[in-house]
PDB file of N, CA and C in Angstrom:
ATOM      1  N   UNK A   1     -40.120  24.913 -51.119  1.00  0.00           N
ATOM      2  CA  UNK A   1     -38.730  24.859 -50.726  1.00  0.00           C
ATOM      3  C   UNK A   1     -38.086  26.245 -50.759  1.00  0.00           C
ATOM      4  N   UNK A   2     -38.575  27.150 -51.530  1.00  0.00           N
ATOM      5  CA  UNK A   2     -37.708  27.886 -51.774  1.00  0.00           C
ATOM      6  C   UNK A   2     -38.217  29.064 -50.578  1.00  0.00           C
ATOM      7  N   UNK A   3     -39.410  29.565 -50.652  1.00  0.00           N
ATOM      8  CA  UNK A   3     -40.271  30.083 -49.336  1.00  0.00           C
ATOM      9  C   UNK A   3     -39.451  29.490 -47.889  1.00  0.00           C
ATOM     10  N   UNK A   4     -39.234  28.179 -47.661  1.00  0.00           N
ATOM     11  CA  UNK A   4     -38.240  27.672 -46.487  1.00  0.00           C
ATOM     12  C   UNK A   4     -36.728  28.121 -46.117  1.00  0.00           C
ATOM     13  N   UNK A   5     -36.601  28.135 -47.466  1.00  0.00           N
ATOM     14  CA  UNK A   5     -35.137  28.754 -47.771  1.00  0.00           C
ATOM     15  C   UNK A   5     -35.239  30.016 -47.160  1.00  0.00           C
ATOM     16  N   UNK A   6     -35.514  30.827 -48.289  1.00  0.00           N
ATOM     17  CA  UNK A   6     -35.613  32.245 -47.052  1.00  0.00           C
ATOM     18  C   UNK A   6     -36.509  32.535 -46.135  1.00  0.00           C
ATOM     19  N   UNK A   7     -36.911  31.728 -45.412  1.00  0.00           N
ATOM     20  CA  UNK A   7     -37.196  32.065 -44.359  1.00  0.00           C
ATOM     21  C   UNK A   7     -36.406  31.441 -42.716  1.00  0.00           C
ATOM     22  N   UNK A   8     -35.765  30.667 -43.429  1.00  0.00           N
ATOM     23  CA  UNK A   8     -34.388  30.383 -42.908  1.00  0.00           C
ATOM     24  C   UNK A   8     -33.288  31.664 -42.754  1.00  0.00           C
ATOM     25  N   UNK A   9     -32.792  32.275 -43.725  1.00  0.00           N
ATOM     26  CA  UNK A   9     -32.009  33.214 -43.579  1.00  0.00           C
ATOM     27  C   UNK A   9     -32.690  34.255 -43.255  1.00  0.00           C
ATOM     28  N   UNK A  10     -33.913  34.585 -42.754  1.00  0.00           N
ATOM     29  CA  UNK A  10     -34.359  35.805 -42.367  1.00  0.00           C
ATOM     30  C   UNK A  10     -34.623  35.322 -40.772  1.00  0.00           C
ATOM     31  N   UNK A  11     -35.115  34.330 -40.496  1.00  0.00           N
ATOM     32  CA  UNK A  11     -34.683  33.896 -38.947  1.00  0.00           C
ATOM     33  C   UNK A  11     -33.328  33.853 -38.694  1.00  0.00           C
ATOM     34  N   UNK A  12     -32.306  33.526 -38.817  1.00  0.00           N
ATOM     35  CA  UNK A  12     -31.125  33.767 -38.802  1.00  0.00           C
ATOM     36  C   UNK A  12     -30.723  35.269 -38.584  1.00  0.00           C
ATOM     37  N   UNK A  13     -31.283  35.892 -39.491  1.00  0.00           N
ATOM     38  CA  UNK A  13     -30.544  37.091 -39.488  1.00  0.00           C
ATOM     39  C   UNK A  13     -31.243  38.246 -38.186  1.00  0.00           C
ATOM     40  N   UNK A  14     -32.562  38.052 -38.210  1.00  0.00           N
ATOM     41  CA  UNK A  14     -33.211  38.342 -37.090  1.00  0.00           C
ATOM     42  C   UNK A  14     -33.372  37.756 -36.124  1.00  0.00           C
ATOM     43  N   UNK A  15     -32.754  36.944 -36.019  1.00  0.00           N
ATOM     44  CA  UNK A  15     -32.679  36.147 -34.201  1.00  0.00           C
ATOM     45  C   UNK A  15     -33.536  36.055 -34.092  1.00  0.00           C
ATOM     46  N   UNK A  16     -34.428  35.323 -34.822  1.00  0.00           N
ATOM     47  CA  UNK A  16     -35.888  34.622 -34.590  1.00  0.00           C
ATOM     48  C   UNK A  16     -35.605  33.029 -33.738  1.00  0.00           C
ATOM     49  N   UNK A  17     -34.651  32.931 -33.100  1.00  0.00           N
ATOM     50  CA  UNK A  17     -34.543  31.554 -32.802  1.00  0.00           C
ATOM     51  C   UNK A  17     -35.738  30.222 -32.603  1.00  0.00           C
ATOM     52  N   UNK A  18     -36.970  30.723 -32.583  1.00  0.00           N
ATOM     53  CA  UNK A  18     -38.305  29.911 -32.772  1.00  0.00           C
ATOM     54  C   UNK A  18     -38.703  29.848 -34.251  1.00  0.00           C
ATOM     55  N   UNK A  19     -38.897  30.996 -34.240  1.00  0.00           N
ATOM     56  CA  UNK A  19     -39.174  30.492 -36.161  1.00  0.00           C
ATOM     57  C   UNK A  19     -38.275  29.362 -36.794  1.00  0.00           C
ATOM     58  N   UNK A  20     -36.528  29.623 -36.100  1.00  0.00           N
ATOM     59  CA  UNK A  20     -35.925  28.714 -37.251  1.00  0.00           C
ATOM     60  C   UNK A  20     -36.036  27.666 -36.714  1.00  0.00           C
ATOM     61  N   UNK A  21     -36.548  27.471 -35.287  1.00  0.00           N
ATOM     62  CA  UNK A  21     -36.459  25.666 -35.140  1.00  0.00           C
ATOM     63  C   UNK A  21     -37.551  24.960 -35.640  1.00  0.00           C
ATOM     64  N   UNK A  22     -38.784  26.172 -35.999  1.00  0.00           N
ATOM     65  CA  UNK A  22     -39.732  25.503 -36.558  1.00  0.00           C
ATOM     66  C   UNK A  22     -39.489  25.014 -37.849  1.00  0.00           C
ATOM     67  N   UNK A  23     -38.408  25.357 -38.621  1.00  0.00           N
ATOM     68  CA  UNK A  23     -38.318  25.304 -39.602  1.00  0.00           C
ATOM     69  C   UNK A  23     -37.524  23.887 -39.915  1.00  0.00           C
ATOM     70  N   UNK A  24     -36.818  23.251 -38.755  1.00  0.00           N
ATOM     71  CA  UNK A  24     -35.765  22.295 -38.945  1.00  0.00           C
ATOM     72  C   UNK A  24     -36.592  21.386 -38.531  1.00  0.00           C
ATOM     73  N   UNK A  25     -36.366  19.969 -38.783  1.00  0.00           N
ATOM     74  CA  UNK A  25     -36.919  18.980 -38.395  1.00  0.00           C
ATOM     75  C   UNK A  25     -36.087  18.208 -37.126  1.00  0.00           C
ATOM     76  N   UNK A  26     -36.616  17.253 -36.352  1.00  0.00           N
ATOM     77  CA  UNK A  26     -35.865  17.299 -34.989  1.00  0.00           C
ATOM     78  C   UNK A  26     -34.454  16.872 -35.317  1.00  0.00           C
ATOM     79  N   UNK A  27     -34.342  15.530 -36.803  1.00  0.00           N
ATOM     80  CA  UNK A  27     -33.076  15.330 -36.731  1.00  0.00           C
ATOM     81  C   UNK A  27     -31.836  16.019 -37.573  1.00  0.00           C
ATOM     82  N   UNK A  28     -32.207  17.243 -37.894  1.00  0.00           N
ATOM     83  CA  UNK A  28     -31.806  18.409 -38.823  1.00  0.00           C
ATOM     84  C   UNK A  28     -30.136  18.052 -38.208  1.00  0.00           C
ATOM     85  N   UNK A  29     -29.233  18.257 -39.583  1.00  0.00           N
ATOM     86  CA  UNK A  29     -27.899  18.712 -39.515  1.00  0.00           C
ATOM     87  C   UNK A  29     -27.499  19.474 -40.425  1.00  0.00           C
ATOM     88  N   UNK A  30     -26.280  20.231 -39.698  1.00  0.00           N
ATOM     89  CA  UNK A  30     -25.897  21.158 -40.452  1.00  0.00           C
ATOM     90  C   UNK A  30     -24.111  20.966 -40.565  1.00  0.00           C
ATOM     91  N   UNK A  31     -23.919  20.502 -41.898  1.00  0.00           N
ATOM     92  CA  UNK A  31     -22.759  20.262 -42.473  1.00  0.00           C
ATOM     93  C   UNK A  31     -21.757  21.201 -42.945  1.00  0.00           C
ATOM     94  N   UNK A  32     -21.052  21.846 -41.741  1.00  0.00           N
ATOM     95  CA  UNK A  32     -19.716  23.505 -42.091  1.00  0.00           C
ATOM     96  C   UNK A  32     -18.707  22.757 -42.472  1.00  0.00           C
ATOM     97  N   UNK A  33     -17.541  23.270 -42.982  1.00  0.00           N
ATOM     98  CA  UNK A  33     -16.284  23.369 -43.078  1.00  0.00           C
ATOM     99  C   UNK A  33     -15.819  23.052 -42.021  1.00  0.00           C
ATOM    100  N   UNK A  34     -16.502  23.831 -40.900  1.00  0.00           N
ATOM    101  CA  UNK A  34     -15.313  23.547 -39.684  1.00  0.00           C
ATOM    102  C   UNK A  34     -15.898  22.934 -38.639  1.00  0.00           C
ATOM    103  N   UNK A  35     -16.827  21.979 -38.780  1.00  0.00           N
ATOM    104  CA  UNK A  35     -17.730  21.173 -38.027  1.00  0.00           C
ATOM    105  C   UNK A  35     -18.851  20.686 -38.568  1.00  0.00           C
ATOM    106  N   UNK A  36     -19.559  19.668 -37.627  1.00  0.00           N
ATOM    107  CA  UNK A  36     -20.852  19.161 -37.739  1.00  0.00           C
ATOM    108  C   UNK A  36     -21.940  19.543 -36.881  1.00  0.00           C
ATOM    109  N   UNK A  37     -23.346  19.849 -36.969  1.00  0.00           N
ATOM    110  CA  UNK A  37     -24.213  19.914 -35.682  1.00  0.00           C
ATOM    111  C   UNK A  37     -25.055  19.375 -36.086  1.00  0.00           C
ATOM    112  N   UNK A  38     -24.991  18.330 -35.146  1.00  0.00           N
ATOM    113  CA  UNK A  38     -26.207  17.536 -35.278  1.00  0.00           C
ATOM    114  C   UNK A  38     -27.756  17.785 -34.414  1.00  0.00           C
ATOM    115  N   UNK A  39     -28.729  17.996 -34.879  1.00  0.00           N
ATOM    116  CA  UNK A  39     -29.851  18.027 -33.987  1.00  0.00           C
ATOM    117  C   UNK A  39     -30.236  19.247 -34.223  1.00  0.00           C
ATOM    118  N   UNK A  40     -31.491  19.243 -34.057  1.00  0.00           N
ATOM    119  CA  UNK A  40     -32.018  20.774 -34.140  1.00  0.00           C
ATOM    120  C   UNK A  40     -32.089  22.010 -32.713  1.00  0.00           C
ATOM    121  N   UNK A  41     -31.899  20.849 -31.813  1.00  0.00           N
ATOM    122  CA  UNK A  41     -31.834  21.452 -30.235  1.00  0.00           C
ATOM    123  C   UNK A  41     -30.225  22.354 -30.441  1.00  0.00           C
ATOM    124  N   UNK A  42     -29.210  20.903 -30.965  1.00  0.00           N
ATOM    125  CA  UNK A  42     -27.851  21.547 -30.735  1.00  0.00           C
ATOM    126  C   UNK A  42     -27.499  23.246 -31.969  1.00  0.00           C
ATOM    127  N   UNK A  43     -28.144  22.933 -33.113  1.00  0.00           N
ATOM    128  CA  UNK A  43     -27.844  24.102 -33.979  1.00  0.00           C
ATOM    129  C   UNK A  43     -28.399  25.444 -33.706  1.00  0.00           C
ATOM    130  N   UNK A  44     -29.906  25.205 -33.237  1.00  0.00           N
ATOM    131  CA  UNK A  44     -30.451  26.082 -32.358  1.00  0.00           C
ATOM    132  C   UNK A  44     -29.506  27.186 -31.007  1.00  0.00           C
ATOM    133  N   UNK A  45     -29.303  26.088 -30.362  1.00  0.00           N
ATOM    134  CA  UNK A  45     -28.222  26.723 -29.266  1.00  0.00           C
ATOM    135  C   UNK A  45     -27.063  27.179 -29.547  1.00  0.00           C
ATOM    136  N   UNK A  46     -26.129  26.796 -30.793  1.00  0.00           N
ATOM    137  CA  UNK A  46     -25.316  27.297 -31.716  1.00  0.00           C
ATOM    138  C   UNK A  46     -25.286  28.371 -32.067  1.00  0.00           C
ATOM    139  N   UNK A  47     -26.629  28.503 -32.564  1.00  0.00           N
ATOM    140  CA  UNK A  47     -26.712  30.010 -33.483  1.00  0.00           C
ATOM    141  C   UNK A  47     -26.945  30.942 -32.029  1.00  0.00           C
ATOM    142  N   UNK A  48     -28.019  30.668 -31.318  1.00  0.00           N
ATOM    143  CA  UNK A  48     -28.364  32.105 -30.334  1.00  0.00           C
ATOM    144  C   UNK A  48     -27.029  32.012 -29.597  1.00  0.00           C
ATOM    145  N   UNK A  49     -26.392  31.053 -29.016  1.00  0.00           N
ATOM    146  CA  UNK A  49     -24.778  31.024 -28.174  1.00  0.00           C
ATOM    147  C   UNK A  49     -23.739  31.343 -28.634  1.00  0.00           C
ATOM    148  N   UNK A  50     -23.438  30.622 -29.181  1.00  0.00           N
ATOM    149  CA  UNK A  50     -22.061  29.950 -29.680  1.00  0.00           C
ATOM    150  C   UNK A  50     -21.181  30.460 -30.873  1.00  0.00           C
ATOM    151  N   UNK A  51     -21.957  30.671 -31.781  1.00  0.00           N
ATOM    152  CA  UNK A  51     -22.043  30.995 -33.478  1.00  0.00           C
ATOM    153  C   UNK A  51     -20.615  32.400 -32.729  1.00  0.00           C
ATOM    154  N   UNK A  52     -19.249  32.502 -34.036  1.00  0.00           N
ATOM    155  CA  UNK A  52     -19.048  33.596 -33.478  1.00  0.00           C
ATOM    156  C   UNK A  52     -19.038  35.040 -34.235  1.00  0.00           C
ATOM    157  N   UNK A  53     -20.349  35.122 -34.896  1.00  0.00           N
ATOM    158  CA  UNK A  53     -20.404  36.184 -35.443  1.00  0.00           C
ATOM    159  C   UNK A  53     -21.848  36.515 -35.504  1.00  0.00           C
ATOM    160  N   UNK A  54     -22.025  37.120 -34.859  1.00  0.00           N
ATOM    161  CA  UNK A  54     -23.533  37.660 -34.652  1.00  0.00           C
ATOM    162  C   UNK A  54     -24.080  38.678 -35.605  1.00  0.00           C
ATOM    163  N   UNK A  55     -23.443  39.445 -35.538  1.00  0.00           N
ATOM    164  CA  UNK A  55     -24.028  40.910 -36.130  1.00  0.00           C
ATOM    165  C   UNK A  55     -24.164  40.570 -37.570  1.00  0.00           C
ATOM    166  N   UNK A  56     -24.628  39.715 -38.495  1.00  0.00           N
ATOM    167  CA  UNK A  56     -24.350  39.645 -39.627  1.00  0.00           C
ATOM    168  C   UNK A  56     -25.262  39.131 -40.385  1.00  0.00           C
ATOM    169  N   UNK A  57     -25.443  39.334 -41.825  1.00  0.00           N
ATOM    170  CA  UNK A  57     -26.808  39.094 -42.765  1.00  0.00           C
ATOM    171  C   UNK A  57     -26.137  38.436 -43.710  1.00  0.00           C
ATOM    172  N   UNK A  58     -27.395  38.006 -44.531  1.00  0.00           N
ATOM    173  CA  UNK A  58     -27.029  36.279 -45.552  1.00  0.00           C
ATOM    174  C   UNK A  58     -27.931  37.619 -46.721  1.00  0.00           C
ATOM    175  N   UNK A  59     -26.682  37.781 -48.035  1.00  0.00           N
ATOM    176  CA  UNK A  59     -27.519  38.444 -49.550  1.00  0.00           C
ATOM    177  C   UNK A  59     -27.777  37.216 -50.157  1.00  0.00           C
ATOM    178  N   UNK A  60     -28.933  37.131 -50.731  1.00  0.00           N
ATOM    179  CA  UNK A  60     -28.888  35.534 -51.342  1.00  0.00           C
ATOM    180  C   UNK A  60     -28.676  36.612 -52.786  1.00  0.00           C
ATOM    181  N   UNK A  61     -28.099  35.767 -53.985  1.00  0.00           N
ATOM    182  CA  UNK A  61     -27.210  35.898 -54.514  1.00  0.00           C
ATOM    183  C   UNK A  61     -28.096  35.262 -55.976  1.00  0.00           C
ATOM    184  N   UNK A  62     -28.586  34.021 -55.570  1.00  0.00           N
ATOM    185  CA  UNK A  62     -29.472  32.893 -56.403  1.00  0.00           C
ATOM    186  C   UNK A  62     -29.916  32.026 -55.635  1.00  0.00           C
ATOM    187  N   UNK A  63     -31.107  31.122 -55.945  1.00  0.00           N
ATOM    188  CA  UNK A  63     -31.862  29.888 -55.331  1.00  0.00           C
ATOM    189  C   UNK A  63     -31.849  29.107 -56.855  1.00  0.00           C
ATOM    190  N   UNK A  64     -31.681  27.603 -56.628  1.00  0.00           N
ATOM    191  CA  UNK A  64     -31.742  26.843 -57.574  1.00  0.00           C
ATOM    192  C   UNK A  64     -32.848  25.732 -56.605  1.00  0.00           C
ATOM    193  N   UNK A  65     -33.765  25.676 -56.900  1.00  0.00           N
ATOM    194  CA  UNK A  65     -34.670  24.121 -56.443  1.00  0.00           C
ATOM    195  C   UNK A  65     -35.192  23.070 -57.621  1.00  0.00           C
ATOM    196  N   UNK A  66     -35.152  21.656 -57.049  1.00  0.00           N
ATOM    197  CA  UNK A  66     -35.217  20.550 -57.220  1.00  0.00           C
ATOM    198  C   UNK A  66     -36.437  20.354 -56.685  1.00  0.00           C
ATOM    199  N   UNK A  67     -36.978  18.633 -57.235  1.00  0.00           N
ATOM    200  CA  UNK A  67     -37.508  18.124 -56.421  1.00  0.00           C
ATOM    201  C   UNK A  67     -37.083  17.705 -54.951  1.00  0.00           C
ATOM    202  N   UNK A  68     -36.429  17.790 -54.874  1.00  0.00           N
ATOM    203  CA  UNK A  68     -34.990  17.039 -53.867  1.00  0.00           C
ATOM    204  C   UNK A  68     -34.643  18.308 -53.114  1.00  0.00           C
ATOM    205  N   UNK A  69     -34.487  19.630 -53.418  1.00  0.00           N
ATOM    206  CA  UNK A  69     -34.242  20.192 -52.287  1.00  0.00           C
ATOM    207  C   UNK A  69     -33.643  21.675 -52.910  1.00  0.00           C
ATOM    208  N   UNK A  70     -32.912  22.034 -52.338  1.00  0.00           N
ATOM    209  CA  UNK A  70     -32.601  23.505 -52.895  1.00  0.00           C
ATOM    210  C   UNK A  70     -31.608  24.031 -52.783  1.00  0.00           C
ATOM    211  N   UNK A  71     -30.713  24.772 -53.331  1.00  0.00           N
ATOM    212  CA  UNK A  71     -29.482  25.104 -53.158  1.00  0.00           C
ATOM    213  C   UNK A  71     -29.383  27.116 -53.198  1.00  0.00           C
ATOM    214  N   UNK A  72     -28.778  27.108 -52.186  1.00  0.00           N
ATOM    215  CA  UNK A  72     -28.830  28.862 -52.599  1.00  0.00           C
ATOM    216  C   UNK A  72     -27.344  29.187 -52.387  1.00  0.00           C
ATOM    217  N   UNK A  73     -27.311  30.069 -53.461  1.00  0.00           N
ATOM    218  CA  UNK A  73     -25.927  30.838 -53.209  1.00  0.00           C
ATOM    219  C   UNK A  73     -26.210  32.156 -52.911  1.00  0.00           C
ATOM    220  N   UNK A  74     -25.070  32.705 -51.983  1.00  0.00           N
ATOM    221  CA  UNK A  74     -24.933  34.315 -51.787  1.00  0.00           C
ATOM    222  C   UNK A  74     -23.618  34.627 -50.987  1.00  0.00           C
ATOM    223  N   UNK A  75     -23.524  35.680 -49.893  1.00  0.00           N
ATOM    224  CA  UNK A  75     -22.680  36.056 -48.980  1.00  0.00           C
ATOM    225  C   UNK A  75     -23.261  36.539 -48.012  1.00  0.00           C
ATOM    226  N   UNK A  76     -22.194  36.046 -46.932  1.00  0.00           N
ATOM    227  CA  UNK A  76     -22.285  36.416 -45.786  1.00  0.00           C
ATOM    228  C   UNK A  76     -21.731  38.127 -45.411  1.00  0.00           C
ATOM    229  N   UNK A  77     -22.561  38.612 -44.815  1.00  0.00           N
ATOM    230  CA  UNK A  77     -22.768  40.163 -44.958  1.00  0.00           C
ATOM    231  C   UNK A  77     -22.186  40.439 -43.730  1.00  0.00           C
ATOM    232  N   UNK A  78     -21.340  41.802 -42.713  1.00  0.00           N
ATOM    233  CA  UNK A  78     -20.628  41.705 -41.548  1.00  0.00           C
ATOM    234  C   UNK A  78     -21.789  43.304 -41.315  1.00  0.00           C
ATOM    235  N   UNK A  79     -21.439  43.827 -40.118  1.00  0.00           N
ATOM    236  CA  UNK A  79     -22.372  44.561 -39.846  1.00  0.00           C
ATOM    237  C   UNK A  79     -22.893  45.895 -40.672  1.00  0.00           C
ATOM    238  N   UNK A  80     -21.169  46.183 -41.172  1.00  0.00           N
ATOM    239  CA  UNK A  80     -21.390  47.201 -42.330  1.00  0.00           C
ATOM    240  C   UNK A  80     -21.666  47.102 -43.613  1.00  0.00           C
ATOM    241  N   UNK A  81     -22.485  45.773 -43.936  1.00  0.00           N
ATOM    242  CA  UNK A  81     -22.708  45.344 -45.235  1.00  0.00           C
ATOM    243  C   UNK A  81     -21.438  44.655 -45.651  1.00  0.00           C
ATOM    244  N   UNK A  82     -20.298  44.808 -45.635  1.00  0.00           N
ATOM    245  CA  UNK A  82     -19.214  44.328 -46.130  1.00  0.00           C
ATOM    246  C   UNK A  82     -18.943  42.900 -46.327  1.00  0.00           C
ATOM    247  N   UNK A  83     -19.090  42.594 -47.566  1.00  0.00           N
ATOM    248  CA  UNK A  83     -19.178  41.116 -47.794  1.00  0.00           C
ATOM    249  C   UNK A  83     -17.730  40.284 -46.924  1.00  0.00           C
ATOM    250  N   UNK A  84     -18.267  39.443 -46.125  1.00  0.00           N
ATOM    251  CA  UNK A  84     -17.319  38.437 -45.389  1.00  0.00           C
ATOM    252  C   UNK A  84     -16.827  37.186 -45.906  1.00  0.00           C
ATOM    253  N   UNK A  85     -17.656  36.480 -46.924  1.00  0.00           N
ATOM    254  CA  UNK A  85     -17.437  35.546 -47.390  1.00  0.00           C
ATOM    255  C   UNK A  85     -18.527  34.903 -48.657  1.00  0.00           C
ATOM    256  N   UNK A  86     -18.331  34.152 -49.706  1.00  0.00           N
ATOM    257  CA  UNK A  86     -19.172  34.050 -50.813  1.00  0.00           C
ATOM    258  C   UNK A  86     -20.117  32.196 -49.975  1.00  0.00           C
ATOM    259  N   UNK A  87     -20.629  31.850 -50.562  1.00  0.00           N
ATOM    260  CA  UNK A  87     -21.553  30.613 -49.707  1.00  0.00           C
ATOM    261  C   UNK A  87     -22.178  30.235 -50.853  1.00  0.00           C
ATOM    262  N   UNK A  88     -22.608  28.446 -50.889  1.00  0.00           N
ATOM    263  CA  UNK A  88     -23.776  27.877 -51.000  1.00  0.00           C
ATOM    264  C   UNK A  88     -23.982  26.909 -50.152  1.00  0.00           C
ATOM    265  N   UNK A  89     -25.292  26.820 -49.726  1.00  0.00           N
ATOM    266  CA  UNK A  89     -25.979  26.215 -48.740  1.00  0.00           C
ATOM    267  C   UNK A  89     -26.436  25.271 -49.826  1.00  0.00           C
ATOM    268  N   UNK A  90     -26.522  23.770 -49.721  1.00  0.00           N
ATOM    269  CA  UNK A  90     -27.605  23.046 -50.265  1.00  0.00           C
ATOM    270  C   UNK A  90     -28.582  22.236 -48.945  1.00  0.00           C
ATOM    271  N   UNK A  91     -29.820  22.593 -49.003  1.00  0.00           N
ATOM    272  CA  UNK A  91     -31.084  21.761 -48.455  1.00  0.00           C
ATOM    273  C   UNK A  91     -31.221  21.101 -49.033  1.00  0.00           C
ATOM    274  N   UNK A  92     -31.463  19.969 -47.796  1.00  0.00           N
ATOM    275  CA  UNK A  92     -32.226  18.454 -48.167  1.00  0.00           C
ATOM    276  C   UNK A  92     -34.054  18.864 -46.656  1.00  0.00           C
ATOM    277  N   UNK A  93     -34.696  18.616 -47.339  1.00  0.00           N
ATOM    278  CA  UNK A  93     -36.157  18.410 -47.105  1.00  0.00           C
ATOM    279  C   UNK A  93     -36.815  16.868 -46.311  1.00  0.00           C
ATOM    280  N   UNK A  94     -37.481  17.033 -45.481  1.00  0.00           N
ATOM    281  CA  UNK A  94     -38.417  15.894 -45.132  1.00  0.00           C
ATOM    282  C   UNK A  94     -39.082  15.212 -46.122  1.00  0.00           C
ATOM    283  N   UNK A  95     -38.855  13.848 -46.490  1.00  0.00           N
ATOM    284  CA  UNK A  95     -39.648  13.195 -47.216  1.00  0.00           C
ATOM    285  C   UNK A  95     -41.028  13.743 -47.278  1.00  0.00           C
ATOM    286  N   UNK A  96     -41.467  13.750 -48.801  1.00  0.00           N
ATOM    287  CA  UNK A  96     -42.707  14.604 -48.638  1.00  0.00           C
ATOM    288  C   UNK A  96     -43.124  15.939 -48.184  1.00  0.00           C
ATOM    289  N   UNK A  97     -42.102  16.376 -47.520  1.00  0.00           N
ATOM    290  CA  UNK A  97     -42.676  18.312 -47.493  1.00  0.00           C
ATOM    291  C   UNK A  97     -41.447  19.029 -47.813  1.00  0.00           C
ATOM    292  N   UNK A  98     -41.807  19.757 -47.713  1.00  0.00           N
ATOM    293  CA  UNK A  98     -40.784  21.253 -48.664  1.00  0.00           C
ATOM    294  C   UNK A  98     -41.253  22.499 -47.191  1.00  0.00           C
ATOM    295  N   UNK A  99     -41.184  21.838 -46.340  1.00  0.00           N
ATOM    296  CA  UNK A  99     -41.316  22.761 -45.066  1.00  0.00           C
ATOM    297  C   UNK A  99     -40.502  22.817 -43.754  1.00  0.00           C
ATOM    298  N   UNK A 100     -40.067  21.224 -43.413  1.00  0.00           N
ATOM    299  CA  UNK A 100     -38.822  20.977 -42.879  1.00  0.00           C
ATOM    300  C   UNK A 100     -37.476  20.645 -43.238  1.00  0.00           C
ATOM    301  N   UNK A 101     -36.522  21.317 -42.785  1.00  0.00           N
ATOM    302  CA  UNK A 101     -35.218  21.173 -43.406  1.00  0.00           C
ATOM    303  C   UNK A 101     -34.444  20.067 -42.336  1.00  0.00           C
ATOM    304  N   UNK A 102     -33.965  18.727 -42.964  1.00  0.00           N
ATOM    305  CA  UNK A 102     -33.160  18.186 -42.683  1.00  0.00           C
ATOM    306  C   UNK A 102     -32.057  17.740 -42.393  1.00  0.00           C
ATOM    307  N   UNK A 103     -31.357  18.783 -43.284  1.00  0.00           N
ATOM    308  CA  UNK A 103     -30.040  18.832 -43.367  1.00  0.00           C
ATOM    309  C   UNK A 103     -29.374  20.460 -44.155  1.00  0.00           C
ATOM    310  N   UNK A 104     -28.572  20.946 -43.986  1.00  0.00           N
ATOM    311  CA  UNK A 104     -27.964  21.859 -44.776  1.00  0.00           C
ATOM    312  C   UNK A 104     -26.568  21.397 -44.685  1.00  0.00           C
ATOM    313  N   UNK A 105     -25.941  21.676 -46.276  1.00  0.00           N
ATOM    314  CA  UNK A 105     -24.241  21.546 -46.341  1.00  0.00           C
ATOM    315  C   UNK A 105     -23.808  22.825 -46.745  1.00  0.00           C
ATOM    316  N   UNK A 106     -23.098  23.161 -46.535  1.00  0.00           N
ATOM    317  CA  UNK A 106     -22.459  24.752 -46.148  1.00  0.00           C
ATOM    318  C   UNK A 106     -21.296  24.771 -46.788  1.00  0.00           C
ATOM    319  N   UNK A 107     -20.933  25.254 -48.176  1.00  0.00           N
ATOM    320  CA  UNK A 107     -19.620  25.687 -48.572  1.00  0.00           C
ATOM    321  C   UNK A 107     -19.003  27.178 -48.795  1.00  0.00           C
ATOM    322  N   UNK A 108     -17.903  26.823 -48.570  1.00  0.00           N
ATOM    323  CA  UNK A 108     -17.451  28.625 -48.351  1.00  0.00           C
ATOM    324  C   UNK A 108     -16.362  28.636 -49.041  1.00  0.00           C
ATOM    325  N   UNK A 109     -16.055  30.097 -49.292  1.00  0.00           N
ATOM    326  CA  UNK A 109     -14.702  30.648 -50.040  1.00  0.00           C
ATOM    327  C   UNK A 109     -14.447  31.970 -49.780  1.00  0.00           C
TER     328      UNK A 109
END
């Protein structure tokens, strides 16, 4: 889980947009503040489209894992390093593997 974890935020941050769909499972959601995306097609197209902040990196901060899944805290980084916002992400996992991510919930401050 925790290997998934960051390798989630390093596709992300490198616009790996294949790596991270490999990483989601088809019915993956992702639970923001200021929306829902459901599907791994739609979050996918989110992040390389839509998302409106591109230029920007995830410091992980801490990882806490479970059997159940994993939670990481850190910040969201803007192009000059300058912290944008503090975060924890909690993952939920495919029954039985610690390789697809099902879901992420996203809190911010």
């Amino acid at each position: 889980m925790e290997t998934t974890a960051r390798e989630y935020y390093r596709a992300l941050d490198a616009h790996a947009y294949d790596d991270l769909s490999e990483l989601l499972a088809p019915e993956f959601s992702h639970y923001r503040p200021d929306r829902v995306i459901e599907s791994r097609e739609s979050f996918v197209t989110f992040m390389r489209e839509k998302r409106p902040m591109k230029d920007t990196s995830h410091e992980i901060l801490g990882m806490y894992t479970t059997e159940e899944g994993a939670a990481v805290r850190g910040r969201l980084l803007g192009g000059e390093d300058e912290a944008l916002f503090g975060f924890v992400d909690c993952f939920e996992f495919a029954s039985g593997s610690t390789e697809k991510i099902t879901a992420i919930y996203t809190y911010t401050r």
